[in-house]
C-alpha atoms as a PDB file:
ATOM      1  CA  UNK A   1     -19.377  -5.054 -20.032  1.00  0.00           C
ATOM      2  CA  UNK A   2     -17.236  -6.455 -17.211  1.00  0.00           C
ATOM      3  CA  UNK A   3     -13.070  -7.214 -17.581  1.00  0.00           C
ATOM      4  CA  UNK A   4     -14.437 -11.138 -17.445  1.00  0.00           C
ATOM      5  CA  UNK A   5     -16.999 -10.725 -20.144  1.00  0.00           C
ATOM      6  CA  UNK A   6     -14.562  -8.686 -22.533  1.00  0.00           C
ATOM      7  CA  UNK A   7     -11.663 -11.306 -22.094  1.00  0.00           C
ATOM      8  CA  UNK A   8     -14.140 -14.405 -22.612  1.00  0.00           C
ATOM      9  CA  UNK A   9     -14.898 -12.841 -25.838  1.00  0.00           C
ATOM     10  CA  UNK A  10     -11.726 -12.013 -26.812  1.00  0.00           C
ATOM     11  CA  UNK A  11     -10.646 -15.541 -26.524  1.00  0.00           C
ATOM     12  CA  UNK A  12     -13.116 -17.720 -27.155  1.00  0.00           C
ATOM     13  CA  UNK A  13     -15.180 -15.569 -30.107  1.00  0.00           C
ATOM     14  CA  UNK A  14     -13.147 -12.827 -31.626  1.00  0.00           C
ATOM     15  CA  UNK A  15     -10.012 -14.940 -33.202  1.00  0.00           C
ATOM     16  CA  UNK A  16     -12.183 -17.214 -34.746  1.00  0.00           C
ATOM     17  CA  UNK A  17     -14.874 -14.598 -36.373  1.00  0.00           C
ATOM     18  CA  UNK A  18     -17.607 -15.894 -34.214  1.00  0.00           C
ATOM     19  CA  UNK A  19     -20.527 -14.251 -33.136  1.00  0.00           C
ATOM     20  CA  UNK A  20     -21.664 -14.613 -29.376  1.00  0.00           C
ATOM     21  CA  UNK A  21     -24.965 -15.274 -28.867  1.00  0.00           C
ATOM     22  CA  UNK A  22     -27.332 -12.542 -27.417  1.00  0.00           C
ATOM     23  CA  UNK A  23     -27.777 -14.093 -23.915  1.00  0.00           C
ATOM     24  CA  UNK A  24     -24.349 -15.759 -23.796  1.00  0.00           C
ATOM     25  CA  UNK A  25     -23.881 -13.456 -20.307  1.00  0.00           C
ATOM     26  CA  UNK A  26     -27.143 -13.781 -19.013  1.00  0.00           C
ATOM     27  CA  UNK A  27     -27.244 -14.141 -15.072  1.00  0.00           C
ATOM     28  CA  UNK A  28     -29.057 -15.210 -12.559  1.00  0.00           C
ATOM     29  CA  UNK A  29     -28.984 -13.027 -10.056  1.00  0.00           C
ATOM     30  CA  UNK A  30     -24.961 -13.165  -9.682  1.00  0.00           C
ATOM     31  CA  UNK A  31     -24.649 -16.503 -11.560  1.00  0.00           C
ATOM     32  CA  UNK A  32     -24.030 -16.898 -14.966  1.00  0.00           C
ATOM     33  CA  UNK A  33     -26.613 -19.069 -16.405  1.00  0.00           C
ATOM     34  CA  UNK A  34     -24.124 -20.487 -19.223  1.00  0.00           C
ATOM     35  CA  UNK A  35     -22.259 -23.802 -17.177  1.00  0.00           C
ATOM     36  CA  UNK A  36     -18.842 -22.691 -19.373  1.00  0.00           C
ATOM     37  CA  UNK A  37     -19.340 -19.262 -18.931  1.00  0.00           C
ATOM     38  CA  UNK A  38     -19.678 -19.785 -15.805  1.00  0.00           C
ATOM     39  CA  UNK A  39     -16.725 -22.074 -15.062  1.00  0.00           C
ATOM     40  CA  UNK A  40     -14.435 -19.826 -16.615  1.00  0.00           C
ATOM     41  CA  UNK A  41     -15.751 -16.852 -14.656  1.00  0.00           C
ATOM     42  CA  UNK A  42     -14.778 -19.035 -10.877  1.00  0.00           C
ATOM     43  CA  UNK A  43     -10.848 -19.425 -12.680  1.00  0.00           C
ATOM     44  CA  UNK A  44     -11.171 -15.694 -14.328  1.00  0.00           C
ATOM     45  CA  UNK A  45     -12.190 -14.885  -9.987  1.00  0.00           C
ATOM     46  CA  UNK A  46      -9.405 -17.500  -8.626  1.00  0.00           C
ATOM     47  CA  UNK A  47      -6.914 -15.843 -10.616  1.00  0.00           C
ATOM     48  CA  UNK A  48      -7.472 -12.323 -10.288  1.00  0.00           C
ATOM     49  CA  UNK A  49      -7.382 -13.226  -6.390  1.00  0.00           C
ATOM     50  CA  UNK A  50      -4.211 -14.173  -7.246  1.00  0.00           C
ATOM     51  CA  UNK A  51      -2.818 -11.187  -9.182  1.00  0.00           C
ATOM     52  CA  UNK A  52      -3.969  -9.038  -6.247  1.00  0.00           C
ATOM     53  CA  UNK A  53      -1.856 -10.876  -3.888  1.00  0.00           C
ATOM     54  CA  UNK A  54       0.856 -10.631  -6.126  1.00  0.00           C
ATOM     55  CA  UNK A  55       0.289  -7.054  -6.602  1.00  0.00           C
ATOM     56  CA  UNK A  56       0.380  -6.357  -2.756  1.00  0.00           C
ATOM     57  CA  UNK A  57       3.859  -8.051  -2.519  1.00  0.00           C
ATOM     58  CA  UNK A  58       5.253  -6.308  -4.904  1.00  0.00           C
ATOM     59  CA  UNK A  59       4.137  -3.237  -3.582  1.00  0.00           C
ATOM     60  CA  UNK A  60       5.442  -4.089  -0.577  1.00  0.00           C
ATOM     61  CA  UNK A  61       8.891  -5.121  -2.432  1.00  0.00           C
ATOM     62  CA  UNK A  62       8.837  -1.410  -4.218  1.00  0.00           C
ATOM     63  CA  UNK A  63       8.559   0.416  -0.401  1.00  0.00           C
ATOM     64  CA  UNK A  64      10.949  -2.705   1.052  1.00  0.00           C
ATOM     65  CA  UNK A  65      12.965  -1.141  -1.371  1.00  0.00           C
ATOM     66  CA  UNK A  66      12.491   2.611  -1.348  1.00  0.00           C
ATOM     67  CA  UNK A  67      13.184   2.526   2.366  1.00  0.00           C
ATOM     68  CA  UNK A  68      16.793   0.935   1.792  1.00  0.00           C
ATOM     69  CA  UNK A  69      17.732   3.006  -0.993  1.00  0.00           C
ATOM     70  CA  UNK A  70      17.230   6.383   1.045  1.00  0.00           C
ATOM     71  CA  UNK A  71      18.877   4.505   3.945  1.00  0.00           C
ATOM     72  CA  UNK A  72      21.915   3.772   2.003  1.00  0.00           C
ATOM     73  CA  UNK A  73      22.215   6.955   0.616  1.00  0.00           C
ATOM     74  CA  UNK A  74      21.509   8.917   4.096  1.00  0.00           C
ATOM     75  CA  UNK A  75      24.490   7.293   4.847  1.00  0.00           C
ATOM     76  CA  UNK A  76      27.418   8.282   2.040  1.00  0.00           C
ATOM     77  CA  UNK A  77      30.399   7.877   4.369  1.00  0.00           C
ATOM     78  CA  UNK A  78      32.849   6.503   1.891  1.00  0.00           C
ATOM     79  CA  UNK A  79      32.275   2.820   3.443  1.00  0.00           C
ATOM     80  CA  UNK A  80      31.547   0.656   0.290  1.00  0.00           C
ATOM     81  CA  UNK A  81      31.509  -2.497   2.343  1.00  0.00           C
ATOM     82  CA  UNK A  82      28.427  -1.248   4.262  1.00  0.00           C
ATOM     83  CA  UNK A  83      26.665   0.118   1.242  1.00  0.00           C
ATOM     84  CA  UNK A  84      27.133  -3.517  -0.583  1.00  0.00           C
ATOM     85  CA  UNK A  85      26.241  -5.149   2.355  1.00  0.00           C
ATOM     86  CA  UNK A  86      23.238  -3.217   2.990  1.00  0.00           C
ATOM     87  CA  UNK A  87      22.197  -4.008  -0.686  1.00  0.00           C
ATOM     88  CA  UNK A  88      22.843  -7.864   0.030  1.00  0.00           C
ATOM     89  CA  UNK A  89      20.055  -7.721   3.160  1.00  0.00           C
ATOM     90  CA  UNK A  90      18.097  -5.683   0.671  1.00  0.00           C
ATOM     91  CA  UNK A  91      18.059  -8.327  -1.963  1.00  0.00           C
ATOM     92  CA  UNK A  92      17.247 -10.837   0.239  1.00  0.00           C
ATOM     93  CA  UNK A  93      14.585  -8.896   1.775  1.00  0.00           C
ATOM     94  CA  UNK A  94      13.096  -8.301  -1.513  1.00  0.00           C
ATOM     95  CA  UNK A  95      13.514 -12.473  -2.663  1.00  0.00           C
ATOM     96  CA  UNK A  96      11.358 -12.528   0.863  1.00  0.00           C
ATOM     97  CA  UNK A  97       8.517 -10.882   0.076  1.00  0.00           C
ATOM     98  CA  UNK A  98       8.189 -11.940  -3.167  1.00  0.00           C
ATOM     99  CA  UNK A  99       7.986 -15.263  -1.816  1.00  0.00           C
ATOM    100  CA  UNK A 100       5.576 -14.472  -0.144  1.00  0.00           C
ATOM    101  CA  UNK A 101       6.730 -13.869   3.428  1.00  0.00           C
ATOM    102  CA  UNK A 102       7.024 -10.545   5.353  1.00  0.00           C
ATOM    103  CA  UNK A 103      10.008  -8.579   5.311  1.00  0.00           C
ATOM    104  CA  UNK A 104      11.847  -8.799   8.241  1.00  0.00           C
END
């Protein structure tokens, strides 16, 4: 059973003590033949498109901010101002791509 098929009964069937019906995932070739089943399946797709993006930027926030960490502490000289200021361009950096842009 796919992720889709597992949520759509865990939300519309389980809570309520229902019992699917046999066929109530039946396809046509990639389709499901069910109009809500599959309507929910194109928003179940939309969104998971969605939490994939997100996923990649927040990668992409974890090594944005892997790379400044070492950085700052390659560079324990004593000089707090640099170290906070290098955290500032960090934050922002990270506010950046979680936006949704490209770190700069």
């Amino acid at each position: 059973m796919e992720e889709f098929e597992q949520w759509y009964l865990d939300t519309y069937y389980k809570p309520y003590g229902f019992v699917p019906p046999a066929n109530l995932f039946e396809r046509y070739e990639d389709t499901y033949i069910r109009e809500n089943v599959y309507q929910h399946n194109l928003v179940w797709q939309h969104l998971q498109a969605k939490v994939v993006e997100l996923q990649k930027r927040l990668d992409g926030a974890l090594k944005e901010t892997q790379y400044a960490l070492q950085y700052v502490e390659g560079d324990m000289r004593g000089n707090h101002e640099f170290q906070q200021m290098s955290m500032i361009r960090t934050f922002k950096a990270l506010e950046q791509v979680l936006n949704g842009g490209e770190p700069k």
